[in-house]
C-alpha atoms as a PDB file:
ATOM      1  CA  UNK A   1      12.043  -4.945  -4.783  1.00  0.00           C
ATOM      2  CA  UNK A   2      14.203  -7.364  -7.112  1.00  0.00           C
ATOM      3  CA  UNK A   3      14.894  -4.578  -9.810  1.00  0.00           C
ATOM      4  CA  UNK A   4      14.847  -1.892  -7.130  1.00  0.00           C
ATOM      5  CA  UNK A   5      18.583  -1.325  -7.941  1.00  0.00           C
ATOM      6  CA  UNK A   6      17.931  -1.193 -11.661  1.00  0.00           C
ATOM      7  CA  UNK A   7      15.193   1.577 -11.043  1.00  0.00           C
ATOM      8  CA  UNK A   8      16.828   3.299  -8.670  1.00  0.00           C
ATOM      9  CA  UNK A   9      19.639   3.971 -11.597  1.00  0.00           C
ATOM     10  CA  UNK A  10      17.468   4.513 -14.388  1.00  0.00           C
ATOM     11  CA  UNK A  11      15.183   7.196 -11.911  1.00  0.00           C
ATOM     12  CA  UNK A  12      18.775   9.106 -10.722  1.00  0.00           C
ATOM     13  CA  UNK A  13      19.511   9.414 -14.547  1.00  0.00           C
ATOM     14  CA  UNK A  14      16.074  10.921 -15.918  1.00  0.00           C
ATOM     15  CA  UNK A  15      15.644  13.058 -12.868  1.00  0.00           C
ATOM     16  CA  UNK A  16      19.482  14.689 -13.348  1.00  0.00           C
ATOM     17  CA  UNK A  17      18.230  15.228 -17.276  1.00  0.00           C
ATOM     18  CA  UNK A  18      15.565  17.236 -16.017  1.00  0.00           C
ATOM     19  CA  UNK A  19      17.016  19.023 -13.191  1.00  0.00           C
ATOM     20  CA  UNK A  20      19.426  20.736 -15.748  1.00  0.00           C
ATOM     21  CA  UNK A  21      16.290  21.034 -18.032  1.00  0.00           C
ATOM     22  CA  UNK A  22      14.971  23.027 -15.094  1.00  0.00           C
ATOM     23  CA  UNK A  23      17.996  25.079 -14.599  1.00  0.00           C
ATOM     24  CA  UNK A  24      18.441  26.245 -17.899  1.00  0.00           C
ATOM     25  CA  UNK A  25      14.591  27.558 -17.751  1.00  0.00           C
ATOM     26  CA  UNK A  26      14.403  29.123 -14.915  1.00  0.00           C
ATOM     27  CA  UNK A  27      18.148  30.460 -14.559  1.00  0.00           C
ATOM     28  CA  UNK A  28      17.319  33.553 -12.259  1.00  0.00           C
ATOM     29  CA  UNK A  29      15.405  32.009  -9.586  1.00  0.00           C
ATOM     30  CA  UNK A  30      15.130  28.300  -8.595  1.00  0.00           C
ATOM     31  CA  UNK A  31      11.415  26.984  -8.900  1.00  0.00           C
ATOM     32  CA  UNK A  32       9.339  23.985  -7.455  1.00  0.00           C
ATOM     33  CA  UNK A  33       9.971  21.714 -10.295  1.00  0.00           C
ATOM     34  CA  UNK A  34      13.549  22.037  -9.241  1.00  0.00           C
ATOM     35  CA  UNK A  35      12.959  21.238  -6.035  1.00  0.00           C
ATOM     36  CA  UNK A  36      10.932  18.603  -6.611  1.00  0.00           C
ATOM     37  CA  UNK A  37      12.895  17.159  -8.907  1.00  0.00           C
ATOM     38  CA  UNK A  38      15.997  17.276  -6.683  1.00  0.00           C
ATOM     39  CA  UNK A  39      13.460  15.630  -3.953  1.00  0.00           C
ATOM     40  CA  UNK A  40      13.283  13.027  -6.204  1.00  0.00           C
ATOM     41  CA  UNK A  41      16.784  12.142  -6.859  1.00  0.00           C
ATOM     42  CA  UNK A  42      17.664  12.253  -3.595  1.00  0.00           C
ATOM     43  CA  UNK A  43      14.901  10.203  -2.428  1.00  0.00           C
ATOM     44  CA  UNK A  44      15.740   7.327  -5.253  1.00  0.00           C
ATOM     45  CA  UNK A  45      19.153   7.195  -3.503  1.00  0.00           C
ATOM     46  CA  UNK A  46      18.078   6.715  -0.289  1.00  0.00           C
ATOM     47  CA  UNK A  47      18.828   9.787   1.112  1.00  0.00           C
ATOM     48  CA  UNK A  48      15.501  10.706   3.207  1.00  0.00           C
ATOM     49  CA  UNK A  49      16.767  13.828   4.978  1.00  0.00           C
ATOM     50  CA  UNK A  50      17.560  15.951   2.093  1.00  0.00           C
ATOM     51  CA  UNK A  51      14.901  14.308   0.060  1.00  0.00           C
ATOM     52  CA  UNK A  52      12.565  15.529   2.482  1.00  0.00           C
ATOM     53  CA  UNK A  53      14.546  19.215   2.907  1.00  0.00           C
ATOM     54  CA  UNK A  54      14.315  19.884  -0.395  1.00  0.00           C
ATOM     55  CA  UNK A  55      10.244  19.016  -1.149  1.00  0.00           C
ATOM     56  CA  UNK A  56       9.393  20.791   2.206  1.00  0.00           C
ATOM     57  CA  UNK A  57      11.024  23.932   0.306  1.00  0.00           C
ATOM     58  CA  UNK A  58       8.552  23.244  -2.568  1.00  0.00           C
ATOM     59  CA  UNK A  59       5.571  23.552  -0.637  1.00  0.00           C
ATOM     60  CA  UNK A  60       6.541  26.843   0.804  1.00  0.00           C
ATOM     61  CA  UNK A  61       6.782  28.255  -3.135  1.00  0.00           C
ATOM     62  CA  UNK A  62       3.740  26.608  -3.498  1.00  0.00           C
ATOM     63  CA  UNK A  63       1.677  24.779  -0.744  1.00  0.00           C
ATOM     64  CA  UNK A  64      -1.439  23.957  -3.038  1.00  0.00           C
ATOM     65  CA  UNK A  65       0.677  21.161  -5.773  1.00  0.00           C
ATOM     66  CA  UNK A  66      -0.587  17.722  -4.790  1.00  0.00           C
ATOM     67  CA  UNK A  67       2.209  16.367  -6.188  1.00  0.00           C
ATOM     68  CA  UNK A  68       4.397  17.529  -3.662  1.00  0.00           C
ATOM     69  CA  UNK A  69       2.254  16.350  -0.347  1.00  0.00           C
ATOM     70  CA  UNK A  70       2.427  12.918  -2.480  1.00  0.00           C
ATOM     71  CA  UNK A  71       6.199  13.070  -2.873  1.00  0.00           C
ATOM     72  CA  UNK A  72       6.227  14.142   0.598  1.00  0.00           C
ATOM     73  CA  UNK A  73       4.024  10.823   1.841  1.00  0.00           C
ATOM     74  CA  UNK A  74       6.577   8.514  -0.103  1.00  0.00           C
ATOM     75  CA  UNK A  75       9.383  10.001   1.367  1.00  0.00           C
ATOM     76  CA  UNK A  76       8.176   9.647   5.276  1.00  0.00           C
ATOM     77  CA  UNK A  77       6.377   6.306   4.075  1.00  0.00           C
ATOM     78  CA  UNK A  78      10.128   5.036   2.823  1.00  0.00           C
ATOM     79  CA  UNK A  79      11.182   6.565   6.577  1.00  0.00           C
ATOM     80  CA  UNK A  80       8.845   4.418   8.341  1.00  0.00           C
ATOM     81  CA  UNK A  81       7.076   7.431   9.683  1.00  0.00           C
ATOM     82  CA  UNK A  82       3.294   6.060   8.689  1.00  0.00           C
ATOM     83  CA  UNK A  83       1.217   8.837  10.969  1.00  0.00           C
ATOM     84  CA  UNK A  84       3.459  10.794   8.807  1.00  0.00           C
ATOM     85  CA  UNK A  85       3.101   9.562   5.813  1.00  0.00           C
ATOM     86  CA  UNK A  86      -0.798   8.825   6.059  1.00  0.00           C
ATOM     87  CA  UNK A  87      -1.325  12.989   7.065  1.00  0.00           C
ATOM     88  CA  UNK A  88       0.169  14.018   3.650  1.00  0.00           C
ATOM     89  CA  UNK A  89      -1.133  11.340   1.768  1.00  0.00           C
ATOM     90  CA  UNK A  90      -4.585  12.610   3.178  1.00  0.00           C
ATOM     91  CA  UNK A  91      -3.858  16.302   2.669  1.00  0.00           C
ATOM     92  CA  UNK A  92      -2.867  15.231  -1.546  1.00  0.00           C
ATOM     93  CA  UNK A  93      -6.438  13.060  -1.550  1.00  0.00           C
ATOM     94  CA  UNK A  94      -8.084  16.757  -0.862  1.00  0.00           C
ATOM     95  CA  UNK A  95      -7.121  18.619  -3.531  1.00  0.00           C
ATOM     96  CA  UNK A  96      -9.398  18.671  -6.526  1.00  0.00           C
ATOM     97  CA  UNK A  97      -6.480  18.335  -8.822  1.00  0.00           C
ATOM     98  CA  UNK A  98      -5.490  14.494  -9.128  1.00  0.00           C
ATOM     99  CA  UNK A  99      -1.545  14.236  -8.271  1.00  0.00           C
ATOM    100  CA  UNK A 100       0.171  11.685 -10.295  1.00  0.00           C
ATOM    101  CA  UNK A 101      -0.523   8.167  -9.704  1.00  0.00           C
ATOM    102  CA  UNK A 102      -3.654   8.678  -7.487  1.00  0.00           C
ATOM    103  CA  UNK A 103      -4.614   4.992  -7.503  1.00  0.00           C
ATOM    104  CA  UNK A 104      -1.530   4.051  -6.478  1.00  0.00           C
ATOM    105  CA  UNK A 105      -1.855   6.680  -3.348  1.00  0.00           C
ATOM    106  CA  UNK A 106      -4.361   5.598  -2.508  1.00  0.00           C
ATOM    107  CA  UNK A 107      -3.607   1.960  -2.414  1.00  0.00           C
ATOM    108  CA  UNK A 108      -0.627   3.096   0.164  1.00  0.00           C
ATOM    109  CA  UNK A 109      -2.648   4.810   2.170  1.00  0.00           C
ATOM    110  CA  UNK A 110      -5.126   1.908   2.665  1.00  0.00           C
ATOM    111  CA  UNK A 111      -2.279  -0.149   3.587  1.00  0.00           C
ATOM    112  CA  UNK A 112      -1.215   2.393   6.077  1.00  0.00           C
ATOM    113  CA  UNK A 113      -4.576   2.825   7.612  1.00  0.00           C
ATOM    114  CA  UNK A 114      -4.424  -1.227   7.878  1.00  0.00           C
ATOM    115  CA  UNK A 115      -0.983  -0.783   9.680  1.00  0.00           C
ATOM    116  CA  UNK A 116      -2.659   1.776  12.425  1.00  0.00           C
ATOM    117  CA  UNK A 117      -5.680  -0.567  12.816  1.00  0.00           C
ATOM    118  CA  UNK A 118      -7.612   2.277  11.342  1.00  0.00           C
ATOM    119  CA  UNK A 119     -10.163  -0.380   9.596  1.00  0.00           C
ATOM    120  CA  UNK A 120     -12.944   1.657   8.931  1.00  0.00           C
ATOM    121  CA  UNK A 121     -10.976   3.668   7.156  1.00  0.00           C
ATOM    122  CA  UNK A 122      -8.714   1.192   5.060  1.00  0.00           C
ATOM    123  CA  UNK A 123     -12.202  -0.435   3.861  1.00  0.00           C
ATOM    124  CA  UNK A 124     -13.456   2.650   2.520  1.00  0.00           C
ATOM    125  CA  UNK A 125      -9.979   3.434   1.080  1.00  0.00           C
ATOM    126  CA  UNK A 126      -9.474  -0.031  -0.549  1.00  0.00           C
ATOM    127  CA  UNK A 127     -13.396   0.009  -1.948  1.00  0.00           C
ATOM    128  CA  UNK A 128     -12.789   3.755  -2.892  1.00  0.00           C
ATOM    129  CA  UNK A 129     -10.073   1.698  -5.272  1.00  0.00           C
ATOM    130  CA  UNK A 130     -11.961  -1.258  -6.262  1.00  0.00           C
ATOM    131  CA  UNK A 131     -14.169   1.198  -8.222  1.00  0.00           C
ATOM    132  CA  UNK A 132     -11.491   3.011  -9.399  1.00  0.00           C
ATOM    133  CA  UNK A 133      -9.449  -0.005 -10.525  1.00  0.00           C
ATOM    134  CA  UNK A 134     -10.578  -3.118  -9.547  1.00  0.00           C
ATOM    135  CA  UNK A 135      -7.495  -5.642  -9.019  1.00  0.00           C
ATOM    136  CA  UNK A 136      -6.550  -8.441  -6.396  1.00  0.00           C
ATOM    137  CA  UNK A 137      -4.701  -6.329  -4.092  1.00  0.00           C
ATOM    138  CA  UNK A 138      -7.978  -3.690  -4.246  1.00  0.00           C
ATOM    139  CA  UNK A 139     -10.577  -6.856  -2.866  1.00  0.00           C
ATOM    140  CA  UNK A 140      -7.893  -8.077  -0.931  1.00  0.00           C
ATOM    141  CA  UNK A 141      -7.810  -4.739   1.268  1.00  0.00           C
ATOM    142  CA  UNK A 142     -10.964  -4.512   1.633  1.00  0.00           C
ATOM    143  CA  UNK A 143     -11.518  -8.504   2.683  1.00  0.00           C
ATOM    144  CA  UNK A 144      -8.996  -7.989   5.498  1.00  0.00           C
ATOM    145  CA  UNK A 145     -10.383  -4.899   6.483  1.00  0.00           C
ATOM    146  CA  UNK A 146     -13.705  -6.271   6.735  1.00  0.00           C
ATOM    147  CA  UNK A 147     -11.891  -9.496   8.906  1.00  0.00           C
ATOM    148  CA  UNK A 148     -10.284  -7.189  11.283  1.00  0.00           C
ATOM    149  CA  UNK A 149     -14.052  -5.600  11.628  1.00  0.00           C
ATOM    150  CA  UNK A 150     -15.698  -8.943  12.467  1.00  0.00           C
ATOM    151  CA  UNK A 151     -17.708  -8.614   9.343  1.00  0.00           C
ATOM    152  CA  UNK A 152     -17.135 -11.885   7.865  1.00  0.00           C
ATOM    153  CA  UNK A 153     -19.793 -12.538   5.233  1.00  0.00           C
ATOM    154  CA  UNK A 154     -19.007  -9.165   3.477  1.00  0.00           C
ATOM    155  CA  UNK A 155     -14.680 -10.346   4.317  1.00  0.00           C
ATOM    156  CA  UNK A 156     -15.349 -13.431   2.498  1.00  0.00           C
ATOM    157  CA  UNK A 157     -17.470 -11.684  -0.439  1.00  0.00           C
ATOM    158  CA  UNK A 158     -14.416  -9.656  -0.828  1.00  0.00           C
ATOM    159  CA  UNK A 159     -11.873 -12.655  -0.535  1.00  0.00           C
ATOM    160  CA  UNK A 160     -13.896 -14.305  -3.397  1.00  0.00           C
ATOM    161  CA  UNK A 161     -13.438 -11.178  -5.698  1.00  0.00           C
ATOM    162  CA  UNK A 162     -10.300 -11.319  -5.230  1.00  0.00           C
ATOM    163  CA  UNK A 163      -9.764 -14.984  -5.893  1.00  0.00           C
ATOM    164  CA  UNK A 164     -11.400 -14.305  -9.258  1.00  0.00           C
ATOM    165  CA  UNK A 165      -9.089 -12.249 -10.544  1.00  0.00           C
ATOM    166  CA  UNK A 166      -5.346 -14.041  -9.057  1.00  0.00           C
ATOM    167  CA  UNK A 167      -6.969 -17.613  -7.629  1.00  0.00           C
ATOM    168  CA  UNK A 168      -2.841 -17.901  -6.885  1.00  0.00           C
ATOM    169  CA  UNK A 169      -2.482 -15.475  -4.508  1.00  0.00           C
ATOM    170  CA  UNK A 170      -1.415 -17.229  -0.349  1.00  0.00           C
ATOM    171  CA  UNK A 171      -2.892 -14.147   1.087  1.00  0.00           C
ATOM    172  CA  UNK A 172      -6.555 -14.689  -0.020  1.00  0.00           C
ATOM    173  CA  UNK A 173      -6.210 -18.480   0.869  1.00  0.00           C
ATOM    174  CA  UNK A 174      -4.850 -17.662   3.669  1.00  0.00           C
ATOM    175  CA  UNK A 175      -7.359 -15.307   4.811  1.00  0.00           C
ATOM    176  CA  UNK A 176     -10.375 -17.265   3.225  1.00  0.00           C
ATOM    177  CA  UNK A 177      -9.227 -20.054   5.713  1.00  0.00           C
ATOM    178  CA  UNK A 178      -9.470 -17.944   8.903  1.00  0.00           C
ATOM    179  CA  UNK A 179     -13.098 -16.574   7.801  1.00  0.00           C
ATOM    180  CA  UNK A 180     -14.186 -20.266   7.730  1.00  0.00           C
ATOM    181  CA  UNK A 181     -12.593 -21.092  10.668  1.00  0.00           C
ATOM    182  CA  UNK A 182     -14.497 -17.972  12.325  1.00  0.00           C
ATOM    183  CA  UNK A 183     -17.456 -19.739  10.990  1.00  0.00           C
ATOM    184  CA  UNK A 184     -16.766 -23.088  11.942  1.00  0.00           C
ATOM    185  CA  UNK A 185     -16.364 -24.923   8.610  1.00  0.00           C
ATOM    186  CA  UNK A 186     -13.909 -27.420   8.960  1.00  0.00           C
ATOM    187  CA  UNK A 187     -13.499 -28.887   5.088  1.00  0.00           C
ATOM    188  CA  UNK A 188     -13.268 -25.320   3.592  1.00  0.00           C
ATOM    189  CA  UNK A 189     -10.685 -24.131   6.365  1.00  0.00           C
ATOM    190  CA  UNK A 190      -8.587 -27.045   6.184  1.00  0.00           C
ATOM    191  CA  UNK A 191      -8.534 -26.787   1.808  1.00  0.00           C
ATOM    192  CA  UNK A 192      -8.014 -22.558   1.918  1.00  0.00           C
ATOM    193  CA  UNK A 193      -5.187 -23.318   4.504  1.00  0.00           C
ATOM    194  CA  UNK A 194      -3.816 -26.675   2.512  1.00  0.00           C
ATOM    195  CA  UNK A 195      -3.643 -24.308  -0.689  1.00  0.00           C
ATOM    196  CA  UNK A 196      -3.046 -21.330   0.968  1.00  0.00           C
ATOM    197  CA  UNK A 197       0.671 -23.545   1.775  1.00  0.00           C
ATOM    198  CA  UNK A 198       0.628 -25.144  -1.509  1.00  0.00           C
ATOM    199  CA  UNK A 199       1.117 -21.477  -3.210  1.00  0.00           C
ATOM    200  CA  UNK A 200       3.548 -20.657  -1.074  1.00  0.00           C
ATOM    201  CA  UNK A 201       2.158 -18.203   1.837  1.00  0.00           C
ATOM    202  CA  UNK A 202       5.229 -16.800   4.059  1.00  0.00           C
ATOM    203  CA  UNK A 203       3.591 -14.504   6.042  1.00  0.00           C
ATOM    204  CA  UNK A 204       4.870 -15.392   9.185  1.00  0.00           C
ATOM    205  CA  UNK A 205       2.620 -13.042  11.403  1.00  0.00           C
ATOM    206  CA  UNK A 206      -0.812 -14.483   9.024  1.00  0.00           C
ATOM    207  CA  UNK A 207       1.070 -17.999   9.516  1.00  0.00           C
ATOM    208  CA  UNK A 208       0.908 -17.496  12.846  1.00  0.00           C
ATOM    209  CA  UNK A 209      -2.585 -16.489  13.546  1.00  0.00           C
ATOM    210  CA  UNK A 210      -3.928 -19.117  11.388  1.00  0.00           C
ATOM    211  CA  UNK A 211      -2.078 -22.035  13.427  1.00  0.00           C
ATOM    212  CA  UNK A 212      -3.363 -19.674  17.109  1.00  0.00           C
ATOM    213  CA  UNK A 213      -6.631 -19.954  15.573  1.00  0.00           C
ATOM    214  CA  UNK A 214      -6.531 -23.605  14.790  1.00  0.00           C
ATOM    215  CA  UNK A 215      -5.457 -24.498  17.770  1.00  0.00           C
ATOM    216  CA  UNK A 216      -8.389 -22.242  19.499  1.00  0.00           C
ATOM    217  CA  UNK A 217     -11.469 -24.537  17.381  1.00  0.00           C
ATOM    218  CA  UNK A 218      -9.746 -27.525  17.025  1.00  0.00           C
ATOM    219  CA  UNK A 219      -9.529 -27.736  13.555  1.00  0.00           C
ATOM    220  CA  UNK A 220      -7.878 -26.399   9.959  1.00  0.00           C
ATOM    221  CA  UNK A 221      -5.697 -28.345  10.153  1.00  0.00           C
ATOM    222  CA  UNK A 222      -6.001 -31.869   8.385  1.00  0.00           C
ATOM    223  CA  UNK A 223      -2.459 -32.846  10.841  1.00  0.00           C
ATOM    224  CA  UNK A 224      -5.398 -32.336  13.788  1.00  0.00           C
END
């Protein structure tokens, strides 16, 4: 998000290069790549609505292109329209034919399917992922999917995966503390949540469950 800007510049640039590449192949009759391509630019500039004009014009020239449900997903994911978003992310994930960037696909659509409370689904999504590319943010997933499932033991399997690979990250302290205050260790919640702090966790809404859960068992808390 810090060198959004920056991106957002150098995108517009490369994807005007290629939209004239595009036009001077195909003079007689405007193809999907154009489309797309225009989709593109306009959705780097922030303008959803004709972003999402233009790629719905590329899948009637050709509705089997996973790359265009994909750019399709980003551009209603960037709208805030997850059912949206999630349904053409779903429909790309079908196709044989890997669009561009299918890891990181699927990483958004396990975070969407976390956003609907759709957990069964986000675990498979984010394991799905692990195998493919096994990273923090994959065991991560999958740990707070497994939380929101009550499965703790396989949540804090997860968690500890995760820790392995970024033992920095607030989320997986954070989260490692509520498992142990599900399971009524007091030391080990009150050092996640401690260190959870100490790297700097600002979730406010994983803040605030932590503290509502503390308060709930009486301890996590070393201020208790």
């Amino acid at each position: 998000r810090r060198v959004r800007e920056a991106v957002v510049s150098t995108q517009s640039t490369g994807v005007a290069c290629a939209l004239s590449h595009a036009l001077l192949s195909s003079p007689k009759s405007l193809s999907q790549e154009y489309y797309l391509l225009l989709a593109t630019l306009h959705m780097a500039t922030g303008e959803l609505t004709e972003a999402e004009s233009y790629v719905r014009q590329a899948t009637v020239l050709n509705h089997t292109n996973p790359a265009a449900w994909a750019l399709l997903g980003h551009i209603l994911y960037l709208g805030n329209d997850m059912k949206g978003a999630r349904d053409h992310y779903e429909r790309t994930l079908s196709y044989e034919e890997p669009a561009p960037e299918i890891h990181s696909i699927r990483l958004r659509l396990a975070s969407i399917y976390l956003q609907l409370r759709q957990y069964d689904a986000a675990k498979n999504m984010f394991l799905f992922a692990c195998r493919d590319s096994p990273s923090c943010i994959t065991w991560l997933g999958v740990g707070i999917s497994c939380y929101r499932l009550g499965e703790l033991k396989e949540s804090e399997q997860a968690l500890a995966e995760a820790n392995i690979l970024n033992n920095t990250d607030p989320e997986v302290w954070g989260y490692l503390s509520m498992v142990c205050l599900k399971t009524e260790r007091k030391l080990e919640a009150e050092q996640s949540y401690k260190y959870a702090v100490r790297v700097g966790l600002k979730d406010e809404d994983l803040l605030s469950e932590i503290r509502n859960t503390q308060r709930e068992v009486g301890f996590g808390d070393a201020g208790f």
